[in-house]
Protein backbone atom coordinates (compact mmCIF):
# COMPACT_ATOMS: atom_id res chain seq x y z
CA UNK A 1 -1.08 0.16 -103.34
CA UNK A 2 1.17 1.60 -105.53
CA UNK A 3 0.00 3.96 -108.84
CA UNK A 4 1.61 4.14 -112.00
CA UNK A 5 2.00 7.66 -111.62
CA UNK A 6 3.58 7.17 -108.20
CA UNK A 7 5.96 4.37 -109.73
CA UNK A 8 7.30 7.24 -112.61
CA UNK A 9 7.39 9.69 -109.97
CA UNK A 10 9.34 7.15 -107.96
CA UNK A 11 12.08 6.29 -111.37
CA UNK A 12 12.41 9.81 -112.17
CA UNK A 13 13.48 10.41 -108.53
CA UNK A 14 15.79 6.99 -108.96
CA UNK A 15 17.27 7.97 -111.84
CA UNK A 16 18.41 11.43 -110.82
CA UNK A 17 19.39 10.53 -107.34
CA UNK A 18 21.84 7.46 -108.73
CA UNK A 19 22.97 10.75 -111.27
CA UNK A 20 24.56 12.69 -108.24
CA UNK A 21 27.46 8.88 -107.81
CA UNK A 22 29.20 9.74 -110.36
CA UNK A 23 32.68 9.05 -109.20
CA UNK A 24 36.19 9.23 -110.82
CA UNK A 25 35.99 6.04 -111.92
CA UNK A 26 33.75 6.11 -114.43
CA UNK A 27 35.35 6.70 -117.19
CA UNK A 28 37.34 3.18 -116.70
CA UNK A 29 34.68 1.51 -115.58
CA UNK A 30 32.69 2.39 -118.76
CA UNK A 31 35.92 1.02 -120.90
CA UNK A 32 36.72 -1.49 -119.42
CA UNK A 33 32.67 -2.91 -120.48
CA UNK A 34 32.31 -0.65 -123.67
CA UNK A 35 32.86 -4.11 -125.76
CA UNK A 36 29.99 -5.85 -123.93
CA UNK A 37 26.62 -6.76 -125.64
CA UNK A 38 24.89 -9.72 -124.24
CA UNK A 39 24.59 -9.84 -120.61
CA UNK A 40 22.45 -12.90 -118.79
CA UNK A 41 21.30 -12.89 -115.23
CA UNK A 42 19.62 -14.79 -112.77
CA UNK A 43 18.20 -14.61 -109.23
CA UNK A 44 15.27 -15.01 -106.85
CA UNK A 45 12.06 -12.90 -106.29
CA UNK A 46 10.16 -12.46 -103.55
CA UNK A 47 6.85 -12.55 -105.23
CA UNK A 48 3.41 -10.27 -103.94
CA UNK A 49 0.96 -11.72 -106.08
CA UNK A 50 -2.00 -9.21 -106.18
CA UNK A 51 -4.55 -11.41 -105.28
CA UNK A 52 -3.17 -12.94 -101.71
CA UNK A 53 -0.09 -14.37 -100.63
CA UNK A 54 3.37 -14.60 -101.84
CA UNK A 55 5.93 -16.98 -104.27
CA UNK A 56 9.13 -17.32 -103.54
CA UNK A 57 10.85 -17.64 -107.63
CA UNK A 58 13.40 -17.83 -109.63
CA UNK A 59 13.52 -15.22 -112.31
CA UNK A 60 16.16 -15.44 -115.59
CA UNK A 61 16.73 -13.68 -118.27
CA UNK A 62 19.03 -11.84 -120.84
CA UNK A 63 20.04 -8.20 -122.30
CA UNK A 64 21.53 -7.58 -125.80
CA UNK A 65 22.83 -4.18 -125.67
CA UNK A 66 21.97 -1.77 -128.87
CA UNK A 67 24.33 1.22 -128.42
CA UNK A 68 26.08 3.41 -126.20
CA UNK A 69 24.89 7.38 -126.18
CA UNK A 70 26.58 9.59 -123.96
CA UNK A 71 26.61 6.65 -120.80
CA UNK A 72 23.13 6.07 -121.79
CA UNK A 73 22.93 2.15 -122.81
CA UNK A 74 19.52 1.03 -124.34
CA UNK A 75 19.51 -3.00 -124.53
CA UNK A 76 16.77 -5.43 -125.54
CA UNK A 77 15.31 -7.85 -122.70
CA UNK A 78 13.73 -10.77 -121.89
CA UNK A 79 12.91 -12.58 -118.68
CA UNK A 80 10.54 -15.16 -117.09
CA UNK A 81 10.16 -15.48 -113.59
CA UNK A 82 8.19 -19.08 -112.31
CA UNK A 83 7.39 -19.59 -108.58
CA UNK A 84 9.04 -22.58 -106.85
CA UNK A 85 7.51 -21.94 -103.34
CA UNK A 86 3.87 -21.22 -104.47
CA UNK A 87 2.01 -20.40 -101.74
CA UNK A 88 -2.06 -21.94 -100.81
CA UNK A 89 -3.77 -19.03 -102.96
CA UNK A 90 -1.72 -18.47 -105.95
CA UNK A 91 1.79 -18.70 -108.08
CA UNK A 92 2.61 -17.01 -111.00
CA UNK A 93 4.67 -17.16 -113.50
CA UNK A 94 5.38 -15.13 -116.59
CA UNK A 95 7.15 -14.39 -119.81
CA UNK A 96 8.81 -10.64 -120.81
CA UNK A 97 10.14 -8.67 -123.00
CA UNK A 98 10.86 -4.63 -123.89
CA UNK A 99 13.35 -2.11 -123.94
CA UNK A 100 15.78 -1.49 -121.19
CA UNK A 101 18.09 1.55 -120.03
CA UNK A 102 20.88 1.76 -118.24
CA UNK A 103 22.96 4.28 -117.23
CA UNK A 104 26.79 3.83 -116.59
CA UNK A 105 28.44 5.09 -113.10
CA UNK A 106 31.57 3.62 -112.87
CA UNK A 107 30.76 0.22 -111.08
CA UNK A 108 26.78 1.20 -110.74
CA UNK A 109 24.90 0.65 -112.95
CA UNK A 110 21.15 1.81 -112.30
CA UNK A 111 18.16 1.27 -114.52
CA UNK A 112 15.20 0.80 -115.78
CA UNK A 113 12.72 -0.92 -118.13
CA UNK A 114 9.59 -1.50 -119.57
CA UNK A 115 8.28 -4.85 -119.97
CA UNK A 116 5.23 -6.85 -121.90
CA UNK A 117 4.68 -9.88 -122.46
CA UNK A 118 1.96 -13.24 -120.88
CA UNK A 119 1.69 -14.95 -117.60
CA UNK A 120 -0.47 -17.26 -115.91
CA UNK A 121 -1.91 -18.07 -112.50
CA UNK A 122 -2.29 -21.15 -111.05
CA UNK A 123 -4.61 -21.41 -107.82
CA UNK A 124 -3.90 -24.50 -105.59
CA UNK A 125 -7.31 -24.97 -103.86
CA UNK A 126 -9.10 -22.73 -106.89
CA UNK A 127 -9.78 -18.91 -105.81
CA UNK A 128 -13.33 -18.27 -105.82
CA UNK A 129 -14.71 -13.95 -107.40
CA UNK A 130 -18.04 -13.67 -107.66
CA UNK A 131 -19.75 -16.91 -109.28
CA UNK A 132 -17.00 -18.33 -110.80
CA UNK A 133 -14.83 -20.35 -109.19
CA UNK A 134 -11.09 -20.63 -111.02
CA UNK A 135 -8.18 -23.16 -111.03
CA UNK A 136 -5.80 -20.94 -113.74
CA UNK A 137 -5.98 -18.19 -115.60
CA UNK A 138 -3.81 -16.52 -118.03
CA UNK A 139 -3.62 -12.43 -119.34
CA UNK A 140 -1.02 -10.17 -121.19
CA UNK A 141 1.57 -8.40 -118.06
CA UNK A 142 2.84 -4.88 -118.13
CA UNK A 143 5.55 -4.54 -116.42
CA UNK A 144 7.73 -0.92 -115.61
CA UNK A 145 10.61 -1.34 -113.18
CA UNK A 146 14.01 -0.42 -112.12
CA UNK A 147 16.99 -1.93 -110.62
CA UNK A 148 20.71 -1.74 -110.08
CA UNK A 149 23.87 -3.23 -111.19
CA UNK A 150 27.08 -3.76 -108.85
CA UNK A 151 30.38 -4.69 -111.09
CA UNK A 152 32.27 -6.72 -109.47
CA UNK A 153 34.53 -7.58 -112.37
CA UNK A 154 34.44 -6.59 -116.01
CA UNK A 155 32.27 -9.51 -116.12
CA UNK A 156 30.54 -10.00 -113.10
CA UNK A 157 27.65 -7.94 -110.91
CA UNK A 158 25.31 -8.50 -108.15
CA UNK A 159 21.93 -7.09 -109.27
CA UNK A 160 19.15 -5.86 -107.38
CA UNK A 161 15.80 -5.85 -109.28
CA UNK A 162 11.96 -4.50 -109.13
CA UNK A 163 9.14 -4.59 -110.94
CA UNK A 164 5.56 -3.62 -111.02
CA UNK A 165 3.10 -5.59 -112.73
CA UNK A 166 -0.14 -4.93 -114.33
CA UNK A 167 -1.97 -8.38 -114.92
CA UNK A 168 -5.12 -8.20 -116.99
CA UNK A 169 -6.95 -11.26 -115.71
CA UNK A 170 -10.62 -11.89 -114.81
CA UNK A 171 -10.49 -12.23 -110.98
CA UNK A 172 -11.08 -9.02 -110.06
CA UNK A 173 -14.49 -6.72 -110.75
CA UNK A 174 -11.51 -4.52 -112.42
CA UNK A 175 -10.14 -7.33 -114.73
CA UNK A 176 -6.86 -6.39 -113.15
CA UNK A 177 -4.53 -6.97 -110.43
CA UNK A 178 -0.98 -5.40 -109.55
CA UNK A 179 1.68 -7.29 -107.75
CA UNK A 180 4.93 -6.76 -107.38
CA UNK A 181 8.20 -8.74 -107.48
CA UNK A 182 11.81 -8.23 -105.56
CA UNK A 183 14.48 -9.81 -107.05
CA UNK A 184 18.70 -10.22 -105.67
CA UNK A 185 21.17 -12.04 -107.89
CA UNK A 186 23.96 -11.73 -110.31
CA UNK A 187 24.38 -10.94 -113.73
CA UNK A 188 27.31 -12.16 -116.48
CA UNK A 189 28.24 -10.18 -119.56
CA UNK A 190 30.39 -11.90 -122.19
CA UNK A 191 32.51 -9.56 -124.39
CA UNK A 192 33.26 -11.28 -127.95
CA UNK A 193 35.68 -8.76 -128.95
CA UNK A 194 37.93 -10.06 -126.52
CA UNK A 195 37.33 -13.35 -127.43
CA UNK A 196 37.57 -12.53 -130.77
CA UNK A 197 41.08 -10.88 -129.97
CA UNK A 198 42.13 -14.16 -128.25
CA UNK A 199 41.27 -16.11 -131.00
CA UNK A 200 43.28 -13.95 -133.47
CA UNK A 201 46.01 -13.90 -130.89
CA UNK A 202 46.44 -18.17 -131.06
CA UNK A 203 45.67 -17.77 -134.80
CA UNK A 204 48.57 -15.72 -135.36
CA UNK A 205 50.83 -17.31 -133.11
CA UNK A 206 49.92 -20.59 -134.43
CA UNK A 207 50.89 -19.59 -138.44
CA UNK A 208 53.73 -18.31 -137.04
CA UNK A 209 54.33 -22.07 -135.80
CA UNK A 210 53.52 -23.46 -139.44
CA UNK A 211 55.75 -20.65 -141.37
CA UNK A 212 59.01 -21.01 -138.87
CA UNK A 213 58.39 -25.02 -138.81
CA UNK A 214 58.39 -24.93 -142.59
CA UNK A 215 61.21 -22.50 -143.31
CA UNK A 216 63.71 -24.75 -140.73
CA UNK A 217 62.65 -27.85 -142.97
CA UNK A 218 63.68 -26.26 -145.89
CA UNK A 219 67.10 -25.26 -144.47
């Protein structure tokens, strides 16, 4: 099983490796999505629950980004991921949020983040630890990860996702169990300044409408 300390190891090692694709086209890349701030994605995990079995799930969520610092982008997040294919021993679902950071490579865009937040188990046919048998439980989740962004458009990506999760729940003699959760799917970021530009655009041409309709009626 995976340690925390093996999991940093394993982001640090992310990080710089995903450093060393730089390519030319970052620069217009980065441009072309400097004006972006909320991005919201969705997709489906492949779930390995820490007690036995696995969930298939959909997972959705949403960034707000906070700044821009040297192709560093630190955004706000939250996500919940709920199991659709449960499984006989247990399905979890869950609730996030925490501080995300990206860095921007041209068209990647590799990260990672820090989650918190609460989930619950369910147990189909109850899951039996010592002399207490349970149905559902329920615990705060910590949750580091990493992932990476594909841009398609200025707009669109394909995003690859993991996290490793920390549950503090009483089914273990630890109080804890770890699972782990795969996700593939795509992400959308809106950019309001170019809305906002469009908008001003049809403002302007539509005064111009009024003003040139008015002055030929006077004539």
């Amino acid at each position: 099983m995976l340690t925390l300390h093996r999991l940093a190891l394993f982001l640090n090692l992310f990080i710089a490796g995903m450093a060393l694709t730089t390519s030319s086209s970052a620069q217009a890349a980065a441009a072309a999505s400097a004006t972006s701030n909320l991005e919201l994605f969705g997709g489906v995990s492949k779930v390995y629950t820490g007690v036995q079995g696995q969930n298939t799930s959909f997972t959705a969520g949403g960034d707000f980004i906070l700044g821009r610092f040297a192709g560093l982008v630190p955004s706000a997040e939250v996500r919940g991921t709920y199991a659709f294919r449960k499984g006989n021993v247990a399905a979890e679902k869950n609730i996030l949020g925490g501080i995300k950071l990206t860095r921007e490579l041209g068209s990647v865009r590799p990260y990672v983040n820090f989650l918190a937040g609460r989930g619950s188990i369910d147990f189909p046919n109850n899951y039996t630890y010592g002399s207490t048998t349970y149905e559902y439980v329920s615990g705060t989740v910590l949750s580091p990860g990493a992932g990476i962004d594909f841009s398609v458009n200025s707009h669109w990506s394909a995003k690859l996702d993991f996290q490793y999760q920390r549950w503090a729940v009483p089914v273990t003699g630890s109080g804890s169990i770890y699972s782990k959760s795969a996700t593939a799917g795509v992400a959308y970021r809106f950019n309001f300044e170019s809305l906002g530009r469009r908008h001003k655009k049809a403002r302007d041409y539509s005064d111009y409408k009024t003003a040139t309709s008015q002055k030929d009626d006077h004539q």
